[in-house]
Protein backbone atom coordinates (compact mmCIF):
# COMPACT_ATOMS: atom_id res chain seq x y z
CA UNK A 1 -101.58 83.47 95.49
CA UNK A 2 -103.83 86.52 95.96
CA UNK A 3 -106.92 84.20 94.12
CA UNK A 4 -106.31 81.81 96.88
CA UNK A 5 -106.57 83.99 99.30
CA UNK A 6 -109.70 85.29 98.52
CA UNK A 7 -111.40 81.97 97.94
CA UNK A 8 -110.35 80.71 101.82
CA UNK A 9 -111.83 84.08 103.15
CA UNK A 10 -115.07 83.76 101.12
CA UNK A 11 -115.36 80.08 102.64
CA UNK A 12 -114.91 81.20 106.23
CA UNK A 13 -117.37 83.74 106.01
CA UNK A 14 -119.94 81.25 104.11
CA UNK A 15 -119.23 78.75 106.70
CA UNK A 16 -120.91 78.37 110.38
CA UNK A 17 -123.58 77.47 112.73
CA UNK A 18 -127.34 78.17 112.60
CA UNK A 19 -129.06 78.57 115.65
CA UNK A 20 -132.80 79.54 117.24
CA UNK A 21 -133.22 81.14 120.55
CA UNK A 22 -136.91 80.81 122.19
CA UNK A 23 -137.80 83.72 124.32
CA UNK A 24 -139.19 83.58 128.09
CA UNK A 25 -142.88 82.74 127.82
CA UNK A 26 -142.63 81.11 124.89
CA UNK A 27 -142.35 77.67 123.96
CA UNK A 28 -140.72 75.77 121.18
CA UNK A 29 -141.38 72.57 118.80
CA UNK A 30 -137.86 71.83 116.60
CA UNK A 31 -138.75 70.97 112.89
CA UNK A 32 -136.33 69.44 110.95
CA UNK A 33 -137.11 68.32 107.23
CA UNK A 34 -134.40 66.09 106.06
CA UNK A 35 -134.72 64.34 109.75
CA UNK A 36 -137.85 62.95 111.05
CA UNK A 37 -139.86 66.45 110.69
CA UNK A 38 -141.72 68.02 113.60
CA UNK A 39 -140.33 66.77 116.83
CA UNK A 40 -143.32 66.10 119.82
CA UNK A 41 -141.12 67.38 122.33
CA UNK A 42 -142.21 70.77 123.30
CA UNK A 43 -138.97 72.82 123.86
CA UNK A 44 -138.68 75.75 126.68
CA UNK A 45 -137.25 78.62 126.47
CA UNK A 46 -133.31 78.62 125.21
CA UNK A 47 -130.70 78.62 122.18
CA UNK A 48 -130.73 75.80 119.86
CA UNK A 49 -128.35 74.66 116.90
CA UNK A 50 -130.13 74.10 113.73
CA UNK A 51 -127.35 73.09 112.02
CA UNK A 52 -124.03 74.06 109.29
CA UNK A 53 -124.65 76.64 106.85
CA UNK A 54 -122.01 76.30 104.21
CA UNK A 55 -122.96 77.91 100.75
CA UNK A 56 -126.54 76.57 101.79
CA UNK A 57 -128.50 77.05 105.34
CA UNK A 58 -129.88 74.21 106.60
CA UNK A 59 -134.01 73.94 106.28
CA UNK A 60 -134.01 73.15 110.05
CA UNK A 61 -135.94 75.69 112.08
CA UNK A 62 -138.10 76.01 115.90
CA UNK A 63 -141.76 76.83 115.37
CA UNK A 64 -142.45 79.11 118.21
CA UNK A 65 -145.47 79.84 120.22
CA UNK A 66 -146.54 82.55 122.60
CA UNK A 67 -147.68 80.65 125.70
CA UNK A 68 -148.69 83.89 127.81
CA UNK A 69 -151.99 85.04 127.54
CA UNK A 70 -153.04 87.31 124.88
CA UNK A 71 -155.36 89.92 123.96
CA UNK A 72 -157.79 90.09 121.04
CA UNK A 73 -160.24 92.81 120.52
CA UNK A 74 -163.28 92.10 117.84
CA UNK A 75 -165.76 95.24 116.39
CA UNK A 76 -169.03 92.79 115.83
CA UNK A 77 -171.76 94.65 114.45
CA UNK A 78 -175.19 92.26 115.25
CA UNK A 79 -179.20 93.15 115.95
CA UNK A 80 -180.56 93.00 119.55
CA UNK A 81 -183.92 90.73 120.22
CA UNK A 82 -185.88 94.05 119.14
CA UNK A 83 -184.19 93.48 115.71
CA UNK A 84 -182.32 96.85 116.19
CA UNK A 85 -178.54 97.45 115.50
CA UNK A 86 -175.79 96.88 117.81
CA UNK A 87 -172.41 97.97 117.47
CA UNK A 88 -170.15 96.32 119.54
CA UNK A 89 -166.62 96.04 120.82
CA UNK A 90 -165.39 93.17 123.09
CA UNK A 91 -162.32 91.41 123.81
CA UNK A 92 -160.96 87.96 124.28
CA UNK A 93 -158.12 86.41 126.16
CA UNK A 94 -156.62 83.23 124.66
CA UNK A 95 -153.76 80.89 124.99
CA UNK A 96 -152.43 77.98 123.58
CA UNK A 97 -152.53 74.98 126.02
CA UNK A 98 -148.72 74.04 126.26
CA UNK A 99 -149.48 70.00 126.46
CA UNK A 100 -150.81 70.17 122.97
CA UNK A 101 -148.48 72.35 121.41
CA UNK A 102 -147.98 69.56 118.56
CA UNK A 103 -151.44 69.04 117.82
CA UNK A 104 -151.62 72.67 117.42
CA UNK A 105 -148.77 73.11 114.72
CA UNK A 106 -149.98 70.08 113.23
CA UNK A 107 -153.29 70.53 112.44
CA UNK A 108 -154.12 74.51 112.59
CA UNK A 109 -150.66 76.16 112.56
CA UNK A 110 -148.87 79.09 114.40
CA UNK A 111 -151.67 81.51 113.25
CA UNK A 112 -154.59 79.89 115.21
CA UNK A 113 -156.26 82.92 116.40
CA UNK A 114 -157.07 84.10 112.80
CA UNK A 115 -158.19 80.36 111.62
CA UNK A 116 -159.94 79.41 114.81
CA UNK A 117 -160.97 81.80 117.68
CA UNK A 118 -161.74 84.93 115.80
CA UNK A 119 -164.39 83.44 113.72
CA UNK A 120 -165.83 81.74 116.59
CA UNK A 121 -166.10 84.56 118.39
CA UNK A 122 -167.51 86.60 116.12
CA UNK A 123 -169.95 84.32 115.50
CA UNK A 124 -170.79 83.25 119.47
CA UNK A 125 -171.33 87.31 120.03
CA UNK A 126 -173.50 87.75 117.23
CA UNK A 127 -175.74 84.19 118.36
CA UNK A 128 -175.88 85.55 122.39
CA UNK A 129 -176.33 89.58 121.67
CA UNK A 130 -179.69 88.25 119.39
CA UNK A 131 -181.08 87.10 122.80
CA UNK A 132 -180.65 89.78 124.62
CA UNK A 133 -182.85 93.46 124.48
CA UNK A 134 -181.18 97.00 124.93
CA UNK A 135 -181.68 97.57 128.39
CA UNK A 136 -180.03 94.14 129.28
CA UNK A 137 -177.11 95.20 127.78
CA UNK A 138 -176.48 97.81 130.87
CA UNK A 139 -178.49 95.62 133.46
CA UNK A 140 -177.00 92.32 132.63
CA UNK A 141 -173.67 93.18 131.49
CA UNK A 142 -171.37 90.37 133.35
CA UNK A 143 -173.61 87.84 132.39
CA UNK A 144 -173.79 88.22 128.85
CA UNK A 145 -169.88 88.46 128.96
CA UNK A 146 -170.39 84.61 130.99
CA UNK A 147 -172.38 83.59 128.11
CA UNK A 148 -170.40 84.58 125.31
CA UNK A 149 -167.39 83.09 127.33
CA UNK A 150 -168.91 79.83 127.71
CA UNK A 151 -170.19 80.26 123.99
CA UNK A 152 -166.87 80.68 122.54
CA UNK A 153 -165.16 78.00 124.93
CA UNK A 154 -168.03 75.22 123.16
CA UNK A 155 -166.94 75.98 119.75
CA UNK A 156 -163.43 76.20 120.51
CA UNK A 157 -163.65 72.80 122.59
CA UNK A 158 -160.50 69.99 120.88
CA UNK A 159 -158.72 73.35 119.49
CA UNK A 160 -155.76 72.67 121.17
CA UNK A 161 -156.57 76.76 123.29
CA UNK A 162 -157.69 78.13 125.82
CA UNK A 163 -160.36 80.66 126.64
CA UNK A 164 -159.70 82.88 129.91
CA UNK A 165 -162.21 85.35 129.54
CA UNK A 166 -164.24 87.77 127.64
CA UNK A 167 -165.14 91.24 128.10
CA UNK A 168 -167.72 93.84 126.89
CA UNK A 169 -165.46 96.61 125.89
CA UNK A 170 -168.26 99.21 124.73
CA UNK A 171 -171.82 99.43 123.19
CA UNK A 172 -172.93 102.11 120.28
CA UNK A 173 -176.27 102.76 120.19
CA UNK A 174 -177.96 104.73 117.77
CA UNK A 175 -178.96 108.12 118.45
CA UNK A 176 -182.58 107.63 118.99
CA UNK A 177 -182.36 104.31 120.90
CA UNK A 178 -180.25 105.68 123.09
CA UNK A 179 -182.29 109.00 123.59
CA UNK A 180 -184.85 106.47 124.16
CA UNK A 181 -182.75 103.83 126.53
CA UNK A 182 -181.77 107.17 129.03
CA UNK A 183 -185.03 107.87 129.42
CA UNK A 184 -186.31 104.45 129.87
CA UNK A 185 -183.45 104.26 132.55
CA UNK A 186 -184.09 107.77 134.33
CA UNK A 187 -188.05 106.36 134.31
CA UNK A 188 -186.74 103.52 136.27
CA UNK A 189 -184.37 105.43 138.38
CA UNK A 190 -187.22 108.08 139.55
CA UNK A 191 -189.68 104.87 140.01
CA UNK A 192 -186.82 103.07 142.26
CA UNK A 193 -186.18 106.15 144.13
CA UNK A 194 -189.92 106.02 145.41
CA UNK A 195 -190.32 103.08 145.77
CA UNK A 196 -187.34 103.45 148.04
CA UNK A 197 -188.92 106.82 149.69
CA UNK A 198 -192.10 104.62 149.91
CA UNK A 199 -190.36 101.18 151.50
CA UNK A 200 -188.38 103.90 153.79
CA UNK A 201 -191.17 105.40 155.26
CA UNK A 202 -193.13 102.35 155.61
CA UNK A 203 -190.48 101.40 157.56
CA UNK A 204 -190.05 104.20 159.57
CA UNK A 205 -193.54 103.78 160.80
CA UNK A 206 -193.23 100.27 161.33
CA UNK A 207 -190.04 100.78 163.65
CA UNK A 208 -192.13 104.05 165.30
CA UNK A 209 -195.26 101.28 165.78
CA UNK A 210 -193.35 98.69 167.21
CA UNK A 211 -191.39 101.38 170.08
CA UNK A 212 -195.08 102.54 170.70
CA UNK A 213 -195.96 98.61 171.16
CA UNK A 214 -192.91 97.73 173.08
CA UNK A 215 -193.57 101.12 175.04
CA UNK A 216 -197.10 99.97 175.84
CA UNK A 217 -195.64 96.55 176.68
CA UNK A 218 -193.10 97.50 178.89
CA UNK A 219 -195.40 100.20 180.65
CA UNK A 220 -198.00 97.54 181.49
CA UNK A 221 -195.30 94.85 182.22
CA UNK A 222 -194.12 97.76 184.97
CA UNK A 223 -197.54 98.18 186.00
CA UNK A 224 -197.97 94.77 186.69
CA UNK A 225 -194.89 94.44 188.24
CA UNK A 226 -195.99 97.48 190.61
CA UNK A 227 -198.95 95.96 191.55
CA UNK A 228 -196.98 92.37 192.21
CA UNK A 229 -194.72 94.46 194.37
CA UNK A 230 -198.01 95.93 196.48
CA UNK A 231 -199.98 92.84 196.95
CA UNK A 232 -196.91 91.12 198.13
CA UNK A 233 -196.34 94.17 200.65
CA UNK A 234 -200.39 93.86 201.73
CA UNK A 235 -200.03 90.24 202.74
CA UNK A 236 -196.72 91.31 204.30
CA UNK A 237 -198.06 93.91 206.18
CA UNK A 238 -201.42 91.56 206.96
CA UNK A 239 -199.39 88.53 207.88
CA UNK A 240 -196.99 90.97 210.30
CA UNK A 241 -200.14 93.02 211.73
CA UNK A 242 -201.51 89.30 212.13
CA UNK A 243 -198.04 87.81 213.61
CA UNK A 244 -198.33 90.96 215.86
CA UNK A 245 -202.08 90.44 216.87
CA UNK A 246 -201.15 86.64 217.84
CA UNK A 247 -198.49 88.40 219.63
CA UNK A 248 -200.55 90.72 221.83
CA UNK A 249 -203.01 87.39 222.16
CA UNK A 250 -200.15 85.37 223.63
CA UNK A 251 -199.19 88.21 225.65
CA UNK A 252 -202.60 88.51 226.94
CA UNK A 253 -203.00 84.89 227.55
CA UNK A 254 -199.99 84.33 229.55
CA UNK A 255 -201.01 87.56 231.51
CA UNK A 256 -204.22 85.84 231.99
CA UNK A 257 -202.82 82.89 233.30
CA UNK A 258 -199.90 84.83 235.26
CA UNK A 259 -202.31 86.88 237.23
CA UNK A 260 -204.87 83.90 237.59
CA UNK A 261 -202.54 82.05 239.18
CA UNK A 262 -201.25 84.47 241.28
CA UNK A 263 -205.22 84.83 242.39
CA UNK A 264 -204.92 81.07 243.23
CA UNK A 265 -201.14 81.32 244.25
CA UNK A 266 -202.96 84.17 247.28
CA UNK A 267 -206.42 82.81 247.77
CA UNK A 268 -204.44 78.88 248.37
CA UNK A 269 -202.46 80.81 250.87
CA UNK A 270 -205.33 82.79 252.00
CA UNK A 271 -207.17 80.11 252.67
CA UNK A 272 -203.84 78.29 253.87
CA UNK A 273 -203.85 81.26 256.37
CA UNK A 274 -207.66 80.43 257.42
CA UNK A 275 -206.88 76.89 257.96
CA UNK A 276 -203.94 78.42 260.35
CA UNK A 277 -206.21 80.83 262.18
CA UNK A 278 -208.96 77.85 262.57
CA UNK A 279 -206.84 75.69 263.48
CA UNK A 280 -206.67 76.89 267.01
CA UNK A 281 -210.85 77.92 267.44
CA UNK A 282 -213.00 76.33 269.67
CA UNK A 283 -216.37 75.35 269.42
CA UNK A 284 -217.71 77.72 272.20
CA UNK A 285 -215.87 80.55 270.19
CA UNK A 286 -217.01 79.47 266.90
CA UNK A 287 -220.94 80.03 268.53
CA UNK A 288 -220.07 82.91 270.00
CA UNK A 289 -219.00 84.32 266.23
CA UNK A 290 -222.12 82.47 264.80
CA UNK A 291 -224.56 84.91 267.48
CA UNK A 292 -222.76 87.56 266.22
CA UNK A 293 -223.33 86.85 262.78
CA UNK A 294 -226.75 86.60 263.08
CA UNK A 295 -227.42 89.14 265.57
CA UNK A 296 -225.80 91.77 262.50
CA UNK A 297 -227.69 89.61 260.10
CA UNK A 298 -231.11 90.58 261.92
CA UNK A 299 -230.65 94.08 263.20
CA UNK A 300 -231.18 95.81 266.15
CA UNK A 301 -234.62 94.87 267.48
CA UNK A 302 -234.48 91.47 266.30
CA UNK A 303 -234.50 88.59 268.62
CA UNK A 304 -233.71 85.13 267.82
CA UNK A 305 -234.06 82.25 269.77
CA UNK A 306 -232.56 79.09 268.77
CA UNK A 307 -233.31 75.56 270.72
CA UNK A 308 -236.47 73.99 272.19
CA UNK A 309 -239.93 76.12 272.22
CA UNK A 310 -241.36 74.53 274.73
CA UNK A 311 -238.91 76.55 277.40
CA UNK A 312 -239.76 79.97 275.30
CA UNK A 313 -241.96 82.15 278.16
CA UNK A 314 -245.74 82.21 276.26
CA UNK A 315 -246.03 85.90 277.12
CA UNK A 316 -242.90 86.40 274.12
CA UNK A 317 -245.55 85.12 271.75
CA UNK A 318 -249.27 85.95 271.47
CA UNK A 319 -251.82 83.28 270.79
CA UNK A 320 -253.02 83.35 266.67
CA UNK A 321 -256.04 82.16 265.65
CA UNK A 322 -254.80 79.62 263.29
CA UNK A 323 -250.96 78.50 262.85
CA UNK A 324 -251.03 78.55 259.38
CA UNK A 325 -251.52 82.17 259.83
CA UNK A 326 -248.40 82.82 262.32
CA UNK A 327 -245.98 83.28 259.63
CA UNK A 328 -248.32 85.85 257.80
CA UNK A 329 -249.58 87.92 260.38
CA UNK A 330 -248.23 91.43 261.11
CA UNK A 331 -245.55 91.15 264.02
CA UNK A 332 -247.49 92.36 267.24
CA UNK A 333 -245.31 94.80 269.09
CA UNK A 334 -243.56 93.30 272.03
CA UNK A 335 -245.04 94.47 275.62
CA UNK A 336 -241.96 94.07 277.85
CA UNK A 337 -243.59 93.64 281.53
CA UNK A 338 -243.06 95.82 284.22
CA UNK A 339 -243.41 98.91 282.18
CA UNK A 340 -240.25 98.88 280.37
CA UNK A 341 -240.00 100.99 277.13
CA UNK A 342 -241.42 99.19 274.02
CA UNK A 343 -238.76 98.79 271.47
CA UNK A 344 -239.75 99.68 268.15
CA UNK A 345 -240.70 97.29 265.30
CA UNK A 346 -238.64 97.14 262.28
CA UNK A 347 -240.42 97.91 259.24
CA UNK A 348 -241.67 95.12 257.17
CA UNK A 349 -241.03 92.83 259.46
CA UNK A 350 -243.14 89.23 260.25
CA UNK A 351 -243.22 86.78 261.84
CA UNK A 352 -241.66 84.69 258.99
CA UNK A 353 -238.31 86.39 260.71
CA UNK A 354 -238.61 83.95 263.04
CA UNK A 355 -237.77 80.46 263.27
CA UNK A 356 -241.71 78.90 264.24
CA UNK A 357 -242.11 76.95 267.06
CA UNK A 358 -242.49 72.79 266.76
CA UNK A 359 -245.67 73.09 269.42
CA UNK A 360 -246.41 76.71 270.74
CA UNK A 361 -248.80 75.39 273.03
């Protein structure tokens, strides 16, 4: 009874189910032996049954991969383009590609870094860094990491992974080279800091030339502006002392013409005032005013006789030897008769005052 016992208890505790649980970030292919092998269908993350262990565990099992990506850091030791040692450290970050999880297990297994990308990239860094010099290695850092990226991705190309990146991680140099290398650099520092000192001060004068030039323009562009400004104030001050001497002109003018006709505005009615006054004169009066006229016209001691000779008395006129000599000869002084006081001759006076005779005689 107690043998029994024992034997049931052993066979429970032999007995039960095996199972495989695939982590987050991980992926899964199920392998069974006994039953078709490795299955193509790419598991996520989960428990599975494998199957009944009793006195023997089934072969069944989940090959799992690590689909996040990873990390790898290589120590390549290599020779620059100089031929002089290079000790370096860089890193790689890989993943499998999850669509091709089956080719992976099938033809290079679980442990595909080790059989596939280290060696590659061992050998991509040693093929790129044998390009390169010393000083690239500090001036040209990211793009040596580009080419050994795109280096390793080439020979990993149908390897069922995936190359994210690489990265320089550190250089050694050897004593001397590098004594050498910070010199080299400090050399080019000092010569890039005067060049800069040099560009900068060329510059500087450039910017103080072109204010002078724009200085210069602007100054002359004001002076010509100024002198714009002036002539346009000449010709307006010509064309208003002009406007203003047309002005006085047409002032003038109708002045002119105001007070020239009101000359012929009065001498019209003068002479409208003559006609008036002669309107009403007779003839006798007019020959009265005519004696007048002439008697002021000769002067005292004149006397004119107007009508016929031939009733003038002969004593008022002295015989002359020749009539073409009356009107030249000296006026003889008038003898009145009867012993009446000679009037006296006015000087310069001939007989040319007086109108000749037709026939004296």
């Amino acid at each position: 009874m107690k043998s029994a016992f024992l034997l049931c208890l052993t066979i429970g505790a032999t007995t039960g189910c095996a199972t495989s649980t695939i982590e987050p970030g991980h992926r899964g292919l199920y392998f069974a032996p006994n039953d078709g092998g490795l299955a193509r269908t790419v598991l996520p993350p989960g428990k599975y049954q494998l199957g009944w262990c009793f006195l023997y565990c089934t072969p069944n099992r989940v090959d799992d991969f690590d689909v996040t990506y990873s990390t790898h850091t290589e120590e390549v030791r290599t020779k620059s383009s100089e031929g002089l040692d290079l000790d370096l450290k860089l890193s790689v970050i890989f993943r499998p590609i999850v669509s091709e999880l089956y080719q992976l297990d099938t033809e290079i297994g679980a442990n595909y870094y080790d059989e596939v990308i280290a060696p590659e990239f061992r050998s991509a860094c040693r093929g790129v860094f044998a390009r390169h010099s010393y000083t690239e290695l500090q001036k040209k850092n990211e793009g040596i990491e580009n080419e050994v990226e795109a280096e390793v991705r080439r020979r990993t190309a149908g390897r069922h992974v995936e190359i994210a990146s690489v990265t320089l991680e550190g250089v050694n140099y050897a004593p001397e080279i590098a004594q050498k290398i910070r010199e080299k650099l400090a050399g080019e520092q000092e010569a890039s800091r005067e060049q800069a000192a040099i560009a900068w001060e060329a510059e500087k004068k450039k910017e103080i030339l072109q204010s002078s030039a724009e200085q210069k323009r602007l100054e002359f562009e004001t002076a010509d502006a100024q002198k714009k400004i002036e002539l346009q104030v000449a010709r307006a001050d010509a064309e208003l002392s002009r406007m203003r001497a047309q002005a006085e002109a047409d002032r003038k003018v109708i002045a002119a013409k105001a007070e020239a006709e009101a000359v012929r505005q009065l001498a019209k009615a003068h002479a409208e005032e003559r006609r008036a006054e002669t309107a009403g004169v007779t003839p006798m009066e007019v020959m009265e005013h005519a004696y007048d006229a002439l008697g002021q016209l000769g002067g005292k001691g004149t006397t004119i006789v107007l009508g016929d000779w031939a009733h003038v008395p002969s004593f008022l006129f002295p015989r002359v030897p020749s009539l073409q000599n009356a009107f030249t000869l000296p006026l003889v002084p008038y003898a009145p008769p009867n012993g009446l006081p000679e009037a006296p001759a006015k000087p310069g006076t001939t007989l040319s005052a007086v109108k000749p005779p037709d026939n004296p005689y």
